[in-house]
N, C-alpha and C. Protein backbone atom coordinates (compact mmCIF):
# COMPACT_ATOMS: atom_id res chain seq x y z
N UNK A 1 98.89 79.40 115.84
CA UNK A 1 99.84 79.15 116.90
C UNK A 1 100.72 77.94 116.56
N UNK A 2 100.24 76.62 115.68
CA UNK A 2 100.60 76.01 115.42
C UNK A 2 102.13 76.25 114.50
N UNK A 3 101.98 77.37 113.90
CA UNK A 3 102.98 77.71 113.16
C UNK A 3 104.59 78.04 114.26
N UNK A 4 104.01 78.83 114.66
CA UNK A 4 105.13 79.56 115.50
C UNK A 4 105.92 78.03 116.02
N UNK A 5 105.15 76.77 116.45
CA UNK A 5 106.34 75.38 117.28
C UNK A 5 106.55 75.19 115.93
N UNK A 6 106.07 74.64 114.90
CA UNK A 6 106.60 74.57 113.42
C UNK A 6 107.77 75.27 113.41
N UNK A 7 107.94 76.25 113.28
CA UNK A 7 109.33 76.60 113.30
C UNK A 7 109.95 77.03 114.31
N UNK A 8 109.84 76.84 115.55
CA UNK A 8 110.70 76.27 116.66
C UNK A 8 111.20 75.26 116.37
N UNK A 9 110.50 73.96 116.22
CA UNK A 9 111.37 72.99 115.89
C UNK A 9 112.16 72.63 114.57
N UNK A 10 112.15 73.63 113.71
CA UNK A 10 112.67 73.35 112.42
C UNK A 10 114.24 74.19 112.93
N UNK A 11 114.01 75.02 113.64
CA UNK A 11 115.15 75.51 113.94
C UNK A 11 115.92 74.90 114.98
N UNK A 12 115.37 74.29 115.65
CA UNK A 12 115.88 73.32 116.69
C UNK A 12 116.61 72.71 116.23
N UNK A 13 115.91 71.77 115.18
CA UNK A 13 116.54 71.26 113.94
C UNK A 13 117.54 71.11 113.53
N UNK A 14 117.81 72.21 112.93
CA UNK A 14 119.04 72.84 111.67
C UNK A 14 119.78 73.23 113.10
N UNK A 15 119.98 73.43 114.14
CA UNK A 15 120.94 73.85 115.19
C UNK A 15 121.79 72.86 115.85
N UNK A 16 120.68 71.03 115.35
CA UNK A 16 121.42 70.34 116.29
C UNK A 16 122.11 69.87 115.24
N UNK A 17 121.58 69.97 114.28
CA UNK A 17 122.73 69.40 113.08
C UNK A 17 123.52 70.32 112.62
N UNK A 18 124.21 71.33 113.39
CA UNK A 18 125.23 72.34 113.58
C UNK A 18 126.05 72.04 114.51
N UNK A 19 125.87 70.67 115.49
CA UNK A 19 126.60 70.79 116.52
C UNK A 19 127.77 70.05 115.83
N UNK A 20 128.85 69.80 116.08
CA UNK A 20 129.62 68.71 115.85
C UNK A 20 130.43 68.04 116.90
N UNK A 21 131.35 66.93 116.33
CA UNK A 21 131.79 65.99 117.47
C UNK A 21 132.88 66.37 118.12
N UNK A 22 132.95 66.20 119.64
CA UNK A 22 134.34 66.27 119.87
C UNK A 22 134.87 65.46 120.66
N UNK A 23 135.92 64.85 120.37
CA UNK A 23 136.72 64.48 121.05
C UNK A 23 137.03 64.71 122.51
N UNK A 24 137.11 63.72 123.58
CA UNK A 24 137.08 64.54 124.94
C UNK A 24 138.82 63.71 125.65
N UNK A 25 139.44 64.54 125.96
CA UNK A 25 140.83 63.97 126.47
C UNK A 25 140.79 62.66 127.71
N UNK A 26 141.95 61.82 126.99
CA UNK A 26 141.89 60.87 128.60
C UNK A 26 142.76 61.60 129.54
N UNK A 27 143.12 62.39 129.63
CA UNK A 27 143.77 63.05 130.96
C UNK A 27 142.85 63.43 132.03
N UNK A 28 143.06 63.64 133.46
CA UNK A 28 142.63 63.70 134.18
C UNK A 28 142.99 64.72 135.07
N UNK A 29 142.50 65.85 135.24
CA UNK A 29 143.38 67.11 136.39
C UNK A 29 142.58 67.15 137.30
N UNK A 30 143.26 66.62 138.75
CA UNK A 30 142.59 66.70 139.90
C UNK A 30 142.49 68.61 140.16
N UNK A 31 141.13 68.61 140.37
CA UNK A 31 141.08 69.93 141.09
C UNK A 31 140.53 70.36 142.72
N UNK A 32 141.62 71.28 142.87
CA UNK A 32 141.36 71.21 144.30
C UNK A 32 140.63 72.40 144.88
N UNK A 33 139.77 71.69 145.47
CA UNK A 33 138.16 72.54 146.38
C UNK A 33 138.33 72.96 147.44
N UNK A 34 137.65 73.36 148.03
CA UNK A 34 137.39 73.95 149.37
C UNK A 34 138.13 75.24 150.00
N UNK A 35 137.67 75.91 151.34
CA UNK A 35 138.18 76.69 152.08
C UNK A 35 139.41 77.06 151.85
N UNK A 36 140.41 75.75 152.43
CA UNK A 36 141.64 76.04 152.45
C UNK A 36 142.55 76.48 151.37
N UNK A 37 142.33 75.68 149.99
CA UNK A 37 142.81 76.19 149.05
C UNK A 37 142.38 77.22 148.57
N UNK A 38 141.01 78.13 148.58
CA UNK A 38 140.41 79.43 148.56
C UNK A 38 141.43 80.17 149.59
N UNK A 39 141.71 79.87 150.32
CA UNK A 39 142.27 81.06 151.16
C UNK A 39 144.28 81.20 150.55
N UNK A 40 144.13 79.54 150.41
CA UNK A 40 145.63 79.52 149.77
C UNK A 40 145.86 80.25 148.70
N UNK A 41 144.97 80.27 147.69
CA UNK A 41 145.25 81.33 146.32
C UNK A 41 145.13 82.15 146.80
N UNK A 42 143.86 83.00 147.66
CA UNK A 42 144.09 84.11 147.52
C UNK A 42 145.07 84.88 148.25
N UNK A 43 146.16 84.21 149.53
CA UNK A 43 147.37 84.80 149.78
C UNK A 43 148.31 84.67 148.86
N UNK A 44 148.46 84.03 147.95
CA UNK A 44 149.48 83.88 146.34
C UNK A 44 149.27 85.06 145.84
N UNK A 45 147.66 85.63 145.90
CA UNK A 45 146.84 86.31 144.69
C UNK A 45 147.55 88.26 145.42
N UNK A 46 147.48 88.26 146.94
CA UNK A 46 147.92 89.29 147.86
C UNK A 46 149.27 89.46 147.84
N UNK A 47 149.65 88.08 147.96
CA UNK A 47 151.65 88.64 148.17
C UNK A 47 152.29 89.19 146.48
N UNK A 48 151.35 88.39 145.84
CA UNK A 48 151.85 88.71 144.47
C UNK A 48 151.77 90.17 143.90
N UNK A 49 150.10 91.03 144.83
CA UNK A 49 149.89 91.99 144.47
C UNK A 49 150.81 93.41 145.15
N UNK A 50 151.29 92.64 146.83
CA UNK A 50 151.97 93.60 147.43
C UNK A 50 153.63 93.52 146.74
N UNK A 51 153.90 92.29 146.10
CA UNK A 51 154.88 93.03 145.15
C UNK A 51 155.24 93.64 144.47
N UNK A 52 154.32 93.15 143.60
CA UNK A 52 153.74 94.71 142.15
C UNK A 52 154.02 96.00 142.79
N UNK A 53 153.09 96.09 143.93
CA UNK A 53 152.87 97.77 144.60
C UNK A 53 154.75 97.70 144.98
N UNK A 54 154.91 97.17 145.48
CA UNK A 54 156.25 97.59 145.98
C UNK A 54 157.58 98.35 144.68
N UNK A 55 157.62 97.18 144.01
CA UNK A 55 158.08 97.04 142.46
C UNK A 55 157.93 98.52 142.15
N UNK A 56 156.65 99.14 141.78
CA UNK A 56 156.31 99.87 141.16
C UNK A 56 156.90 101.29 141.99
N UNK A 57 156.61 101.50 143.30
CA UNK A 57 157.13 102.42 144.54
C UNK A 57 158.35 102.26 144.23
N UNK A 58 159.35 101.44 143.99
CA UNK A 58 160.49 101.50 144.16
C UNK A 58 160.64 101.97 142.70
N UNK A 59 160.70 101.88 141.66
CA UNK A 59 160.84 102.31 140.25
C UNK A 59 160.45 103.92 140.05
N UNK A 60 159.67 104.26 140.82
CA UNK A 60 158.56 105.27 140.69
C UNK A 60 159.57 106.89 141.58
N UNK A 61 160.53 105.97 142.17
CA UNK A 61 161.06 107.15 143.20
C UNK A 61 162.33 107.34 142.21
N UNK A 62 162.48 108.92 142.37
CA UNK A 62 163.65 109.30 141.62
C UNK A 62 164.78 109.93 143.00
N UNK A 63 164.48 110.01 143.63
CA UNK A 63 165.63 110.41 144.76
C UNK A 63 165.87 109.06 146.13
N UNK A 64 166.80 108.78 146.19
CA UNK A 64 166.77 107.38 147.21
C UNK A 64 167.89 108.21 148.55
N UNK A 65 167.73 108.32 149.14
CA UNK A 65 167.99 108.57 150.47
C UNK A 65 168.30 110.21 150.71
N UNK A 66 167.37 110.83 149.99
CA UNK A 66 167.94 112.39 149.75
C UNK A 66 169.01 113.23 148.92
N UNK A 67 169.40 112.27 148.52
CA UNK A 67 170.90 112.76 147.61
C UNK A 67 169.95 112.54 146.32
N UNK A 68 170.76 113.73 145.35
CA UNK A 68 170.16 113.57 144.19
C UNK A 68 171.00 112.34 142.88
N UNK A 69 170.00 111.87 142.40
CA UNK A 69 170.44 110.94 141.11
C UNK A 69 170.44 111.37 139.94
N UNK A 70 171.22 110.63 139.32
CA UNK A 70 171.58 111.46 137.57
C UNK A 70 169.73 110.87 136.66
N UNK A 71 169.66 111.61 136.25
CA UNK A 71 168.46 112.06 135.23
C UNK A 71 168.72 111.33 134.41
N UNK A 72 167.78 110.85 133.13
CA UNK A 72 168.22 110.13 131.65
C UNK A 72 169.25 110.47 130.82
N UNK A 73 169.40 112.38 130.89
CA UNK A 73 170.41 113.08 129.94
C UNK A 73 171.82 112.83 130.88
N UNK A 74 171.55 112.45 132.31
CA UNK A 74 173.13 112.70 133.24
C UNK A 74 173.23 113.77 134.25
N UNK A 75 172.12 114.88 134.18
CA UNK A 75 172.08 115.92 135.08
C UNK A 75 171.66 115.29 136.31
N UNK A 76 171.93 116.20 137.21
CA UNK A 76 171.43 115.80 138.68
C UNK A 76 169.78 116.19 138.81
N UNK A 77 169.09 115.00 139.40
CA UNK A 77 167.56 115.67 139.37
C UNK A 77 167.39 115.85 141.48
N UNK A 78 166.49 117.47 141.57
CA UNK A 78 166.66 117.34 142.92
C UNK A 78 165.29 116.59 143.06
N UNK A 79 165.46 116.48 144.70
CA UNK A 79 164.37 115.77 144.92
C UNK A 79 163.37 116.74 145.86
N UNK A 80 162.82 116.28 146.72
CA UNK A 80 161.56 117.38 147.45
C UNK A 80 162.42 117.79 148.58
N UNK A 81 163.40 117.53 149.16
CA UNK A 81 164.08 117.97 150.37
C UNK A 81 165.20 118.97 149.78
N UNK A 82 166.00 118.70 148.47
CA UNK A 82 166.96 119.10 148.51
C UNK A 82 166.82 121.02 148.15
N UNK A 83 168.18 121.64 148.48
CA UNK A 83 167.69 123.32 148.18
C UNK A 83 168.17 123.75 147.08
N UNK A 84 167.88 124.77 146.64
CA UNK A 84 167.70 125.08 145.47
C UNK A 84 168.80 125.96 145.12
């Protein structure tokens, strides 16, 4: 049994003399905690997402008020109301 901490600590060892140094910055970034700012990101995190959705709805529609719009080639594309 003796063996097995024998080389636990030999590996312990050779791991800490793997670590190296680092340097730690003098800057200082206040970070801000609690409730309020939790609730503050996550309305940033919502309005940001109901834009996307919007963004995307609006890009996504090929007919805008029932009239048809020109296609990539220039043709008219219909839309779900218009007749055929």
């Amino acid at each position: 049994m003796w063996i097995f901490y024998v080389c636990i600590a030999a590996l312990g060892l050779a791991v800490s003399l793997a670590i190296g140094r680092q340097t730690l910055s003098k800057n200082h970034e206040v970070q801000k905690t609690g409730l309020a700012e939790q609730e503050k990101a996550r309305m940033e995190r919502k309005s940001e997402d109901r834009l996307k959705r919007e963004s995307k709805r609006m890009s996504g529609q090929q007919v805008s008020n029932g009239n048809a719009i020109p296609g990539p080639s220039g043709e008219k594309v219909k839309g779900p109301g218009d007749e055929v």
